[in-house]
PDB file of N, CA and C in Angstrom:
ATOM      1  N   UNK A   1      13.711  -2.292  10.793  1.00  0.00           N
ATOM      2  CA  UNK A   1      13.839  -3.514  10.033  1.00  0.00           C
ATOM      3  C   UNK A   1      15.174  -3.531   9.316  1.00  0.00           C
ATOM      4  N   UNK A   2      15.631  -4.911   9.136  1.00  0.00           N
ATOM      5  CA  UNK A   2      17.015  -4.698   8.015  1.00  0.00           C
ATOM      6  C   UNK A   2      16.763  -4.279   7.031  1.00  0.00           C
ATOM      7  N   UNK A   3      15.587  -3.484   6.202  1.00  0.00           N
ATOM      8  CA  UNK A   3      15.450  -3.062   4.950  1.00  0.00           C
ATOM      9  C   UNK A   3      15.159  -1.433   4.984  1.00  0.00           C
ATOM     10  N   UNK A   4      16.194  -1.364   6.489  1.00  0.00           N
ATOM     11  CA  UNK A   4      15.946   0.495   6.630  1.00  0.00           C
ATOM     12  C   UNK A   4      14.523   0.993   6.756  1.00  0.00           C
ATOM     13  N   UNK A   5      13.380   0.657   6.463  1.00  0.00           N
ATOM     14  CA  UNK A   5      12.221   0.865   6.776  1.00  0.00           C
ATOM     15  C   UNK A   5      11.511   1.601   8.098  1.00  0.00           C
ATOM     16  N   UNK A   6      10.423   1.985   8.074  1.00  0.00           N
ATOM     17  CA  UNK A   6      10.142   2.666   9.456  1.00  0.00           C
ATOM     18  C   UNK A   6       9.291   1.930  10.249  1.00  0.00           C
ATOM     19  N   UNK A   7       9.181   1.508  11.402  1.00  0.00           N
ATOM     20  CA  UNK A   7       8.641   0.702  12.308  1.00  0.00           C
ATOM     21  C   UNK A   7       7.473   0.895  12.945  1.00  0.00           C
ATOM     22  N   UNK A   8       6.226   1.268  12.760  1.00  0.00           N
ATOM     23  CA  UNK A   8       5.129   1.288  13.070  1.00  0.00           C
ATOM     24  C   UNK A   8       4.459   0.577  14.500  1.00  0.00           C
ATOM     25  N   UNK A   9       4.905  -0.358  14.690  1.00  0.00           N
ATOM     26  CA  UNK A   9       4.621  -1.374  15.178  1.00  0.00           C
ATOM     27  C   UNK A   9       4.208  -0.762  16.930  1.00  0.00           C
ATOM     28  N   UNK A  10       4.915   0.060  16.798  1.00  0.00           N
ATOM     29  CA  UNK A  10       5.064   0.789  18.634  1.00  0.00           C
ATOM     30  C   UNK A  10       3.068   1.254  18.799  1.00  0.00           C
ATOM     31  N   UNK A  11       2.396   1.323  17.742  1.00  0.00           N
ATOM     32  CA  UNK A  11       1.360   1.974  18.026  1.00  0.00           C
ATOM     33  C   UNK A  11       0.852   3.172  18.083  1.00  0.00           C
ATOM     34  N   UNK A  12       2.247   4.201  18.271  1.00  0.00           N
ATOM     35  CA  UNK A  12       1.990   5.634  17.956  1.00  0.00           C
ATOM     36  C   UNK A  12       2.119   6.319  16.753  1.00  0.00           C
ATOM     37  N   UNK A  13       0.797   7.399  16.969  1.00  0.00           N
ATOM     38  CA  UNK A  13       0.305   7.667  15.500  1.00  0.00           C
ATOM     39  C   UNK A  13       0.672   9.274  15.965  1.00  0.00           C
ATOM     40  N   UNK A  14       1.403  10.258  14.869  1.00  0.00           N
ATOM     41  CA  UNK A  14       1.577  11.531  14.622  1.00  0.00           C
ATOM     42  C   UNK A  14       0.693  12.202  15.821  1.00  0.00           C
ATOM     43  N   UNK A  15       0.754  13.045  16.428  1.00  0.00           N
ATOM     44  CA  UNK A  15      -0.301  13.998  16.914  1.00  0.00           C
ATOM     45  C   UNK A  15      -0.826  14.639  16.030  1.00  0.00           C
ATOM     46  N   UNK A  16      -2.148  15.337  16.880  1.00  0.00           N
ATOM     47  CA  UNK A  16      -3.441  15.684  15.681  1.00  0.00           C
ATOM     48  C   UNK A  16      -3.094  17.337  15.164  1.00  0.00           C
ATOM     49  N   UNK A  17      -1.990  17.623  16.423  1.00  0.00           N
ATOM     50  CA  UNK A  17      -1.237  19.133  16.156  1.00  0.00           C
ATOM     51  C   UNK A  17      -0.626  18.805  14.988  1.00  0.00           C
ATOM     52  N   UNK A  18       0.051  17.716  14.566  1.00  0.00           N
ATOM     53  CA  UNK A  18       1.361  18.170  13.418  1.00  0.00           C
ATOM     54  C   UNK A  18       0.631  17.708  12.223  1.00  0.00           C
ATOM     55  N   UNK A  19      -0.509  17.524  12.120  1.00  0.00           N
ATOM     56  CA  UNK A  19      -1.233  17.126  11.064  1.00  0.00           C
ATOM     57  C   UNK A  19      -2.036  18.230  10.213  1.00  0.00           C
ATOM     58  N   UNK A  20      -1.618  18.414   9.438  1.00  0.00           N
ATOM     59  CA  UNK A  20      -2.862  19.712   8.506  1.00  0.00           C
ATOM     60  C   UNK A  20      -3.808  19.032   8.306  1.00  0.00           C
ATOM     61  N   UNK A  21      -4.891  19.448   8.741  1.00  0.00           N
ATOM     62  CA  UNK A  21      -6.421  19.216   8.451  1.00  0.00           C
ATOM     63  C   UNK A  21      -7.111  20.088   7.743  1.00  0.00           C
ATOM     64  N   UNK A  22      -7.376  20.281   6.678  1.00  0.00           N
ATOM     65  CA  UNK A  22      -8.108  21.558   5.948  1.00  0.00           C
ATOM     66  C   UNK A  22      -9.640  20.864   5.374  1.00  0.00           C
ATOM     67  N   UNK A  23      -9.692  19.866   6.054  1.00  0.00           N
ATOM     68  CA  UNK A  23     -11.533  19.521   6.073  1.00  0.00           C
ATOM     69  C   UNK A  23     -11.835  19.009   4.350  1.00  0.00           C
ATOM     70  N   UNK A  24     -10.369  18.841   3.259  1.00  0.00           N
ATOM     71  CA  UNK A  24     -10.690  18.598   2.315  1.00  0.00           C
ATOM     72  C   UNK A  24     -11.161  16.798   2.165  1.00  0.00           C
ATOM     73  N   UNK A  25     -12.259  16.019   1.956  1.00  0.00           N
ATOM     74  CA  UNK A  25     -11.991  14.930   1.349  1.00  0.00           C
ATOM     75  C   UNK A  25     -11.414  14.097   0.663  1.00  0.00           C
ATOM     76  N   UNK A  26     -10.480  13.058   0.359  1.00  0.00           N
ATOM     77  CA  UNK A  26      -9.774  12.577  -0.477  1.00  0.00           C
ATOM     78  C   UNK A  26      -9.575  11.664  -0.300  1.00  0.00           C
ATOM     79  N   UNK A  27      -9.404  10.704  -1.733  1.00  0.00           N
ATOM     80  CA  UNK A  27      -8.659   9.534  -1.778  1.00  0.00           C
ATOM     81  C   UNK A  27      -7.256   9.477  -1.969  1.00  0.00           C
ATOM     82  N   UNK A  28      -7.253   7.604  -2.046  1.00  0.00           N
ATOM     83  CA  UNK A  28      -5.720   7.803  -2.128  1.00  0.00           C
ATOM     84  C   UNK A  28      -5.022   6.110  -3.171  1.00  0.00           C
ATOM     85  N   UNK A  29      -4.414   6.023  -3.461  1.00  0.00           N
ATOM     86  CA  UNK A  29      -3.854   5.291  -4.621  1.00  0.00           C
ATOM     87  C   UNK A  29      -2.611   4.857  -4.145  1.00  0.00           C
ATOM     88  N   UNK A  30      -2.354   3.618  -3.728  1.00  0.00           N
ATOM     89  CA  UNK A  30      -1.163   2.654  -2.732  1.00  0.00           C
ATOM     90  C   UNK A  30      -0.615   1.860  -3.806  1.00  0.00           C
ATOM     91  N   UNK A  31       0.128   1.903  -4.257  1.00  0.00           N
ATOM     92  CA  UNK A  31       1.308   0.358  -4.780  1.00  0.00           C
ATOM     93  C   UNK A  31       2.357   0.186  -4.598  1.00  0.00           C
ATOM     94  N   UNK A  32       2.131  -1.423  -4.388  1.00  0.00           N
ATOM     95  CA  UNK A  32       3.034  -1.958  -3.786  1.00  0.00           C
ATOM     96  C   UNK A  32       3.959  -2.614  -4.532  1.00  0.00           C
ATOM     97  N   UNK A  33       5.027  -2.467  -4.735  1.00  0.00           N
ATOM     98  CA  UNK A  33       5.966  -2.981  -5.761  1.00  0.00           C
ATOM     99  C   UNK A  33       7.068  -4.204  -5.005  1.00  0.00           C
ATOM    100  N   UNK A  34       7.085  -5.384  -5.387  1.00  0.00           N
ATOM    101  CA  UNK A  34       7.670  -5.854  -4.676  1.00  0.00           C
ATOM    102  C   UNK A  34       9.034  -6.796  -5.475  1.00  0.00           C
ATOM    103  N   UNK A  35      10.256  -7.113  -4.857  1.00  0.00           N
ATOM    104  CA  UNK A  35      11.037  -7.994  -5.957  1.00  0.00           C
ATOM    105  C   UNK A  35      11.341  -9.162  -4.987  1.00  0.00           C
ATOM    106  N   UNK A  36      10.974 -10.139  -5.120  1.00  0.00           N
ATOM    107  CA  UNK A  36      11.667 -11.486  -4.227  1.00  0.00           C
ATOM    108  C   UNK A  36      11.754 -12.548  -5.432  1.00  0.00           C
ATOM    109  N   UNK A  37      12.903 -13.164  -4.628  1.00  0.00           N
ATOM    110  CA  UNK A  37      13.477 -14.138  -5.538  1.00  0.00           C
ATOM    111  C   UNK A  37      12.675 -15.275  -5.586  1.00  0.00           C
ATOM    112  N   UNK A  38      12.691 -16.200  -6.635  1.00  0.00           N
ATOM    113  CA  UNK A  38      12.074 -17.470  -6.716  1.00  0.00           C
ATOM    114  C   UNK A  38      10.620 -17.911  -6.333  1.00  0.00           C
ATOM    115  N   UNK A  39       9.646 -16.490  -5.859  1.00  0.00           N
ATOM    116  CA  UNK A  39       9.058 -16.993  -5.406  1.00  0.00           C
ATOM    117  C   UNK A  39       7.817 -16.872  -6.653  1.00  0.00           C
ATOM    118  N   UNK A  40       7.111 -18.115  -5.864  1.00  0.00           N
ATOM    119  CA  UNK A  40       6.351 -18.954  -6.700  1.00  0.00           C
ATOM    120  C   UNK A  40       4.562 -19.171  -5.837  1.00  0.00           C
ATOM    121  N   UNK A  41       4.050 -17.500  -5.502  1.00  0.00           N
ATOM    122  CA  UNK A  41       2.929 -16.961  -4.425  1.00  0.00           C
ATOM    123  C   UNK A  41       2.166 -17.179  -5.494  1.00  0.00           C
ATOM    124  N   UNK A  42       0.877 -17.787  -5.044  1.00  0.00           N
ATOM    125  CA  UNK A  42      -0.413 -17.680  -6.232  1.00  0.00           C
ATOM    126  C   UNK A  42      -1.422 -16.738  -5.518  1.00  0.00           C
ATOM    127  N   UNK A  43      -1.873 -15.674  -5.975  1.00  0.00           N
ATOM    128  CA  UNK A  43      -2.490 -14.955  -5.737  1.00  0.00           C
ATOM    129  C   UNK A  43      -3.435 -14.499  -6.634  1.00  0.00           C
ATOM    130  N   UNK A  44      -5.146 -14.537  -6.238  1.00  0.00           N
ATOM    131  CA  UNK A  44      -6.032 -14.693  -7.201  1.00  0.00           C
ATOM    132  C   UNK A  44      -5.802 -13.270  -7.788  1.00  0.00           C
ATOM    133  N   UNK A  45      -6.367 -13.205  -9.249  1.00  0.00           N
ATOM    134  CA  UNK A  45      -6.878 -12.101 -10.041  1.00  0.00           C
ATOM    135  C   UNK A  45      -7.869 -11.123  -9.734  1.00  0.00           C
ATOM    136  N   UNK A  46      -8.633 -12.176  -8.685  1.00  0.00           N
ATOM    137  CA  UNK A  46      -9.962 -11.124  -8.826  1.00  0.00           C
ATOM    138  C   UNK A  46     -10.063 -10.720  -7.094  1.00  0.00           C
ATOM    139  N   UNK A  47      -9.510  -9.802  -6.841  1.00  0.00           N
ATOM    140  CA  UNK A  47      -9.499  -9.319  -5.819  1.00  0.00           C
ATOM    141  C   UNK A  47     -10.683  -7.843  -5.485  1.00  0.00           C
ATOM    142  N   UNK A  48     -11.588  -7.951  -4.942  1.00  0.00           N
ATOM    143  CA  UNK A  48     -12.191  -7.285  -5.117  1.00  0.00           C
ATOM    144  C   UNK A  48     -12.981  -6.438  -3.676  1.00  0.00           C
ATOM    145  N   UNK A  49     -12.403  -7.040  -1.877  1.00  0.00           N
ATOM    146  CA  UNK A  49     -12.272  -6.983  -1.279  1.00  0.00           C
ATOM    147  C   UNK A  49     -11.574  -6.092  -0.595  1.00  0.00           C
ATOM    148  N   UNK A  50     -11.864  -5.861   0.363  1.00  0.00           N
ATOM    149  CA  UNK A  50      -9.938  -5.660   1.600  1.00  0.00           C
ATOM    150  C   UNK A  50      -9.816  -7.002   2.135  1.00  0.00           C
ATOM    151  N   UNK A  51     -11.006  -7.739   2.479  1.00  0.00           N
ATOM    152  CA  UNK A  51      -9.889  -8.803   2.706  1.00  0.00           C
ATOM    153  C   UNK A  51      -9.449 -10.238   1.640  1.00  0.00           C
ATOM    154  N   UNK A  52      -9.665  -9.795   0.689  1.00  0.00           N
ATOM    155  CA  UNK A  52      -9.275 -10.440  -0.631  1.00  0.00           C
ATOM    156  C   UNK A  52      -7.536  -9.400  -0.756  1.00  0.00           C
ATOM    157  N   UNK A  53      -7.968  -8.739  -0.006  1.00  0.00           N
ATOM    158  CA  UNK A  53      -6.486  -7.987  -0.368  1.00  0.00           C
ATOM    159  C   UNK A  53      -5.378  -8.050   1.127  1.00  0.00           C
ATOM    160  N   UNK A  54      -5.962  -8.178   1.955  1.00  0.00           N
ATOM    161  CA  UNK A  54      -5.558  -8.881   3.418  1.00  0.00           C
ATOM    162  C   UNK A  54      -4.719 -10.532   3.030  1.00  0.00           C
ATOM    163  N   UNK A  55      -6.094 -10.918   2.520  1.00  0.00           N
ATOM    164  CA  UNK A  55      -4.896 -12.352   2.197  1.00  0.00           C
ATOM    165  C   UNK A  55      -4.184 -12.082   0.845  1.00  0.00           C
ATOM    166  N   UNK A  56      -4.342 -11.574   0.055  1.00  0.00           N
ATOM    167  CA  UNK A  56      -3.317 -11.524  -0.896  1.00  0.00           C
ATOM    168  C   UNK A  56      -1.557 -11.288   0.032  1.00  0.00           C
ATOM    169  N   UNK A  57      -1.847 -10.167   0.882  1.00  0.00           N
ATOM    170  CA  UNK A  57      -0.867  -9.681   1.521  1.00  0.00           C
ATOM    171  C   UNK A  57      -0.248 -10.818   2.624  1.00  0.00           C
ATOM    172  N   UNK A  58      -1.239 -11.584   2.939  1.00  0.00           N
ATOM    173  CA  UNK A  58      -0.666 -12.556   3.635  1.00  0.00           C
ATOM    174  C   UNK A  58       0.027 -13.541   3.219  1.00  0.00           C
ATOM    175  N   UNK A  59      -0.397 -14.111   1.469  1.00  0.00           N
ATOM    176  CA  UNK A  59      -0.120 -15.171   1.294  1.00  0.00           C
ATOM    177  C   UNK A  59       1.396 -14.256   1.024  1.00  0.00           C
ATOM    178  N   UNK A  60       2.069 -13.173   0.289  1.00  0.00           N
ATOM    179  CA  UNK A  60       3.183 -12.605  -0.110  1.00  0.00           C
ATOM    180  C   UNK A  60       4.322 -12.720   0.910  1.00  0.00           C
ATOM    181  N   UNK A  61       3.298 -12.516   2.412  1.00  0.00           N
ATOM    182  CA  UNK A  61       4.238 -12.246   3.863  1.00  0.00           C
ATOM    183  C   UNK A  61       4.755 -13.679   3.698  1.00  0.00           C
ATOM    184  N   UNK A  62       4.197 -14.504   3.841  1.00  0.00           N
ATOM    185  CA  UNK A  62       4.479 -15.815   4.284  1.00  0.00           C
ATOM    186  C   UNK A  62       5.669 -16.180   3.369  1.00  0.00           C
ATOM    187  N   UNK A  63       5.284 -15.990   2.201  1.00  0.00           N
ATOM    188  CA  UNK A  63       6.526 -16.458   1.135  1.00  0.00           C
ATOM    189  C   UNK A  63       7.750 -15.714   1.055  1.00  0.00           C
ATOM    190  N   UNK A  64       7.719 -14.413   1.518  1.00  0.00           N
ATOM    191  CA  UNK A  64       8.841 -14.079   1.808  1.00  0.00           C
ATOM    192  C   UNK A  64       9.709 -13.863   2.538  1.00  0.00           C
ATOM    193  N   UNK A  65       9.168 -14.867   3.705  1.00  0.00           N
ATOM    194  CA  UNK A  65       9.901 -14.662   5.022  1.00  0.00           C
ATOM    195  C   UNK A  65      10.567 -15.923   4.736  1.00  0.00           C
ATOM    196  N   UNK A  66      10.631 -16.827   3.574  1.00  0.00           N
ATOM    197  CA  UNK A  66      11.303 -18.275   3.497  1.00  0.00           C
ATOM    198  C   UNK A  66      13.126 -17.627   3.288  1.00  0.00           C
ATOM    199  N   UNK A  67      13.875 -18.284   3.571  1.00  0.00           N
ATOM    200  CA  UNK A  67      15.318 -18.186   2.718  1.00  0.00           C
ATOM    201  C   UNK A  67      15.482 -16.340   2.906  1.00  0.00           C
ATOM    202  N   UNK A  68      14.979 -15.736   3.574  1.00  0.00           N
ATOM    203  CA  UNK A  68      15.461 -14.101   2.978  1.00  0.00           C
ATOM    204  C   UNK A  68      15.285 -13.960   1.704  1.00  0.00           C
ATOM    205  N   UNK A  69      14.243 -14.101   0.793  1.00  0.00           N
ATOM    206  CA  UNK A  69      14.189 -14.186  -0.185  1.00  0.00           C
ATOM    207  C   UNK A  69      13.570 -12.857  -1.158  1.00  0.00           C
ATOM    208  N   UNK A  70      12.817 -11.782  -0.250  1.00  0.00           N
ATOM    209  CA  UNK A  70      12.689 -10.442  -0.284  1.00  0.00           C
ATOM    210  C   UNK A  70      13.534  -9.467  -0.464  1.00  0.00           C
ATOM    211  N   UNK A  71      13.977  -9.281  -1.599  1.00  0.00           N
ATOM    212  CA  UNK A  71      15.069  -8.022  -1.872  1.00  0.00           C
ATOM    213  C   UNK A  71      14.642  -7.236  -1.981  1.00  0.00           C
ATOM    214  N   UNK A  72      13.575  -6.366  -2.521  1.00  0.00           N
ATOM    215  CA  UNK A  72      13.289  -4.774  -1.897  1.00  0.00           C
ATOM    216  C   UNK A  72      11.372  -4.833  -2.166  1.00  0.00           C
ATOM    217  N   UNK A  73      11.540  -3.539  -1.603  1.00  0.00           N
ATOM    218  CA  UNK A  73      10.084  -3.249  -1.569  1.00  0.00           C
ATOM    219  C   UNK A  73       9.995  -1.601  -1.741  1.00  0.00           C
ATOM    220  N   UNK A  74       8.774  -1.241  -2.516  1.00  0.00           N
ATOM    221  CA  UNK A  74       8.571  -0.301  -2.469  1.00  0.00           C
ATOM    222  C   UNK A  74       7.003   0.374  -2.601  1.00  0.00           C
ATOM    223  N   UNK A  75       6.909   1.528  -1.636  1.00  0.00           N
ATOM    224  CA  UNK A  75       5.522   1.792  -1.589  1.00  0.00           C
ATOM    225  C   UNK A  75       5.603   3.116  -2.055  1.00  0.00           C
ATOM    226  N   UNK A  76       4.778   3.346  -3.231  1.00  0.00           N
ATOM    227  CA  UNK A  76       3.895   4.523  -4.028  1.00  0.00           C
ATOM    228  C   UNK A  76       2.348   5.061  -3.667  1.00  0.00           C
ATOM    229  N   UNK A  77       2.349   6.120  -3.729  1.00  0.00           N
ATOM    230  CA  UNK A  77       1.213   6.339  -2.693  1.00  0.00           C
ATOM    231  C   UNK A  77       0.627   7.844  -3.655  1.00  0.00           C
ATOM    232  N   UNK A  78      -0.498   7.979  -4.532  1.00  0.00           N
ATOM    233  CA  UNK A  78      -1.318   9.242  -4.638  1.00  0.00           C
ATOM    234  C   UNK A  78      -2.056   9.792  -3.693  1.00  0.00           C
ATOM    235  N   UNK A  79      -2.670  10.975  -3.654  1.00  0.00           N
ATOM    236  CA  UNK A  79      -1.469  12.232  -3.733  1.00  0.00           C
ATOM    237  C   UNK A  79      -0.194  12.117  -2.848  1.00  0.00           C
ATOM    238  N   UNK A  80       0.796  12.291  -2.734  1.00  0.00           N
ATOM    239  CA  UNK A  80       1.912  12.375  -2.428  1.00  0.00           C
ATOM    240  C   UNK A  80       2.046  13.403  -1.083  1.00  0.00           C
ATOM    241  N   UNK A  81       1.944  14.920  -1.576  1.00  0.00           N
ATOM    242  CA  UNK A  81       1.956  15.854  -0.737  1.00  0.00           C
ATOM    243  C   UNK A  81       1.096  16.006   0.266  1.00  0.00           C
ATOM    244  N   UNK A  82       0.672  16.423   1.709  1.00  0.00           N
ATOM    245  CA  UNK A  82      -0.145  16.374   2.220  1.00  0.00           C
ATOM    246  C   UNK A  82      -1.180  17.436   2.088  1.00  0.00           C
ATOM    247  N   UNK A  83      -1.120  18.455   1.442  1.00  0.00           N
ATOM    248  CA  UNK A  83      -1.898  19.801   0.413  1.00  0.00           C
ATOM    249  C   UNK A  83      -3.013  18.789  -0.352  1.00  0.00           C
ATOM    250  N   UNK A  84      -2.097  18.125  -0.962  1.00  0.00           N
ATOM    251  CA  UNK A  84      -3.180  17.726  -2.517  1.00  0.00           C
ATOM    252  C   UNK A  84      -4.196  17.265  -2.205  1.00  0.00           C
ATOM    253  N   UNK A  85      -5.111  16.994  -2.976  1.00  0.00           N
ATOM    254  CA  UNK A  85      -6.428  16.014  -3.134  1.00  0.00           C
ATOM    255  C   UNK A  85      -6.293  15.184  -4.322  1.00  0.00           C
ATOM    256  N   UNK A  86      -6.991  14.503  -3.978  1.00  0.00           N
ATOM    257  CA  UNK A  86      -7.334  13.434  -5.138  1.00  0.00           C
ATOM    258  C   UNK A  86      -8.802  12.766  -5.193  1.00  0.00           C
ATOM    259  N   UNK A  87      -9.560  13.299  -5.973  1.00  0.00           N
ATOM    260  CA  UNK A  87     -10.722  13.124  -6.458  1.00  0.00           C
ATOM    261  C   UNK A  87     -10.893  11.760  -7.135  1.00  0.00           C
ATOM    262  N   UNK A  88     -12.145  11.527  -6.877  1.00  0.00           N
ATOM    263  CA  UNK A  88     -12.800  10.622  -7.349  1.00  0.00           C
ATOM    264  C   UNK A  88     -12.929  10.384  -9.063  1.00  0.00           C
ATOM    265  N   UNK A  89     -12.969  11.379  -9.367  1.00  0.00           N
ATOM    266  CA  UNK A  89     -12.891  11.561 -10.810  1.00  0.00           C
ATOM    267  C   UNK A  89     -11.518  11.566 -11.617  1.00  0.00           C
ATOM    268  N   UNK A  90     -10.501  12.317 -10.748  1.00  0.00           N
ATOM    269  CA  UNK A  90      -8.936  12.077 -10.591  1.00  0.00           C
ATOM    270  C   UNK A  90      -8.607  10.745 -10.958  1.00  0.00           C
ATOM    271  N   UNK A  91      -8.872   9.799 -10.012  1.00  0.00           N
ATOM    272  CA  UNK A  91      -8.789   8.540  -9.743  1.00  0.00           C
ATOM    273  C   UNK A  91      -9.092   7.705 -10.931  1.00  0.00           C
ATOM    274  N   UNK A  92     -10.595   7.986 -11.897  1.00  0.00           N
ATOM    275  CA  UNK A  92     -11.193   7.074 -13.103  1.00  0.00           C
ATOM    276  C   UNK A  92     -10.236   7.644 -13.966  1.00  0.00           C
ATOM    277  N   UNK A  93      -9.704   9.007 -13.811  1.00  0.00           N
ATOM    278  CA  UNK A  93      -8.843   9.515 -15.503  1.00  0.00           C
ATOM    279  C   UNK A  93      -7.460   8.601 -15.546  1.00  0.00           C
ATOM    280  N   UNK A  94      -6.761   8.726 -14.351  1.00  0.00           N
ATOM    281  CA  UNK A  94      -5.649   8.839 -14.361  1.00  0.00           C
ATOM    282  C   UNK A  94      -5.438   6.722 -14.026  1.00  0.00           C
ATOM    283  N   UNK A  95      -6.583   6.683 -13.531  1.00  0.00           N
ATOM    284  CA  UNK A  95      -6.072   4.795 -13.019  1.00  0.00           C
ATOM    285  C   UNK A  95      -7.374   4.318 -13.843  1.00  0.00           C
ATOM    286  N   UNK A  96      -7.413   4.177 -14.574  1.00  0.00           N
ATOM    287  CA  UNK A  96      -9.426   3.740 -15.403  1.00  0.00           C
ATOM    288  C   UNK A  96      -9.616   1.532 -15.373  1.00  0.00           C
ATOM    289  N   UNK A  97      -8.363   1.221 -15.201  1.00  0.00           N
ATOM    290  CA  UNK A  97      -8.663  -0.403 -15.009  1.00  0.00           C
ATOM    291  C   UNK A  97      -8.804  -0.123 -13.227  1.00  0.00           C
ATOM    292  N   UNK A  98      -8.187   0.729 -12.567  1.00  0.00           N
ATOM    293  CA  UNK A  98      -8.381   0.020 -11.256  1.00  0.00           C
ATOM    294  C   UNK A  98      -9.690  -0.061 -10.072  1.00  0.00           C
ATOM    295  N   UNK A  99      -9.904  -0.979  -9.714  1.00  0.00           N
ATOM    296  CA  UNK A  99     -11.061  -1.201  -9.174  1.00  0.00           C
ATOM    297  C   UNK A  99     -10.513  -1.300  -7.447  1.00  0.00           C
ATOM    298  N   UNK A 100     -12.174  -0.116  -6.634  1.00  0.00           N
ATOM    299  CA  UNK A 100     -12.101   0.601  -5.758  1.00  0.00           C
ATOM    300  C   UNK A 100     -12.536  -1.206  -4.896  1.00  0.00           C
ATOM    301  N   UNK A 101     -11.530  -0.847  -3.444  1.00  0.00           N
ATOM    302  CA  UNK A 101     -11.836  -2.048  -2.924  1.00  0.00           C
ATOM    303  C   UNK A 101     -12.268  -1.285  -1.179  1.00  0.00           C
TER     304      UNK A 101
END
């Protein structure tokens, strides 16, 4: 993409060799930070879905494909390392407004 980004799109996913699997369970904690200009996306409050969060993401796509109007993006992601875990209980200490969708 012009925003240097990595391209997914081909369909291929890592092999199951280069992947550590240590059988631990875990969640995980995604945000999406975004800066576009002027735009003026209404997106409900009460999202409580995936696909309340599907169209959230859609209505964002749409608006920022107007004018190039998307200047950066950035994705944050708990745990980070592929070692860590992140517990359920992890999750209420450290994020306590956010609600599991």
């Amino acid at each position: 993409s012009k925003y240097g980004g990595v391209d997914y799109s081909s369909g291929k996913s890592p092999s199951s060799s280069s992947l550590a699997v240590d059988g631990k369970a875990t969640m995980a904690v995604v945000t999406l930070v975004l800066a576009i200009d002027g735009d003026s996306t209404k997106i409900s409050r009460n999202i409580n879905s995936i696909s309340d969060v599907e169209e959230a993401l859609r209505r964002i796509a749409s608006d920022a494909k107007v004018d190039d109007c998307l200047q950066s993006v950035e994705i944050l992601w708990t745990p980070e390392d592929r070692g860590e875990t992140l517990s359920f209980r992890d999750v209420l200490a450290d994020y306590p407004e956010l609600r599991s969708v």
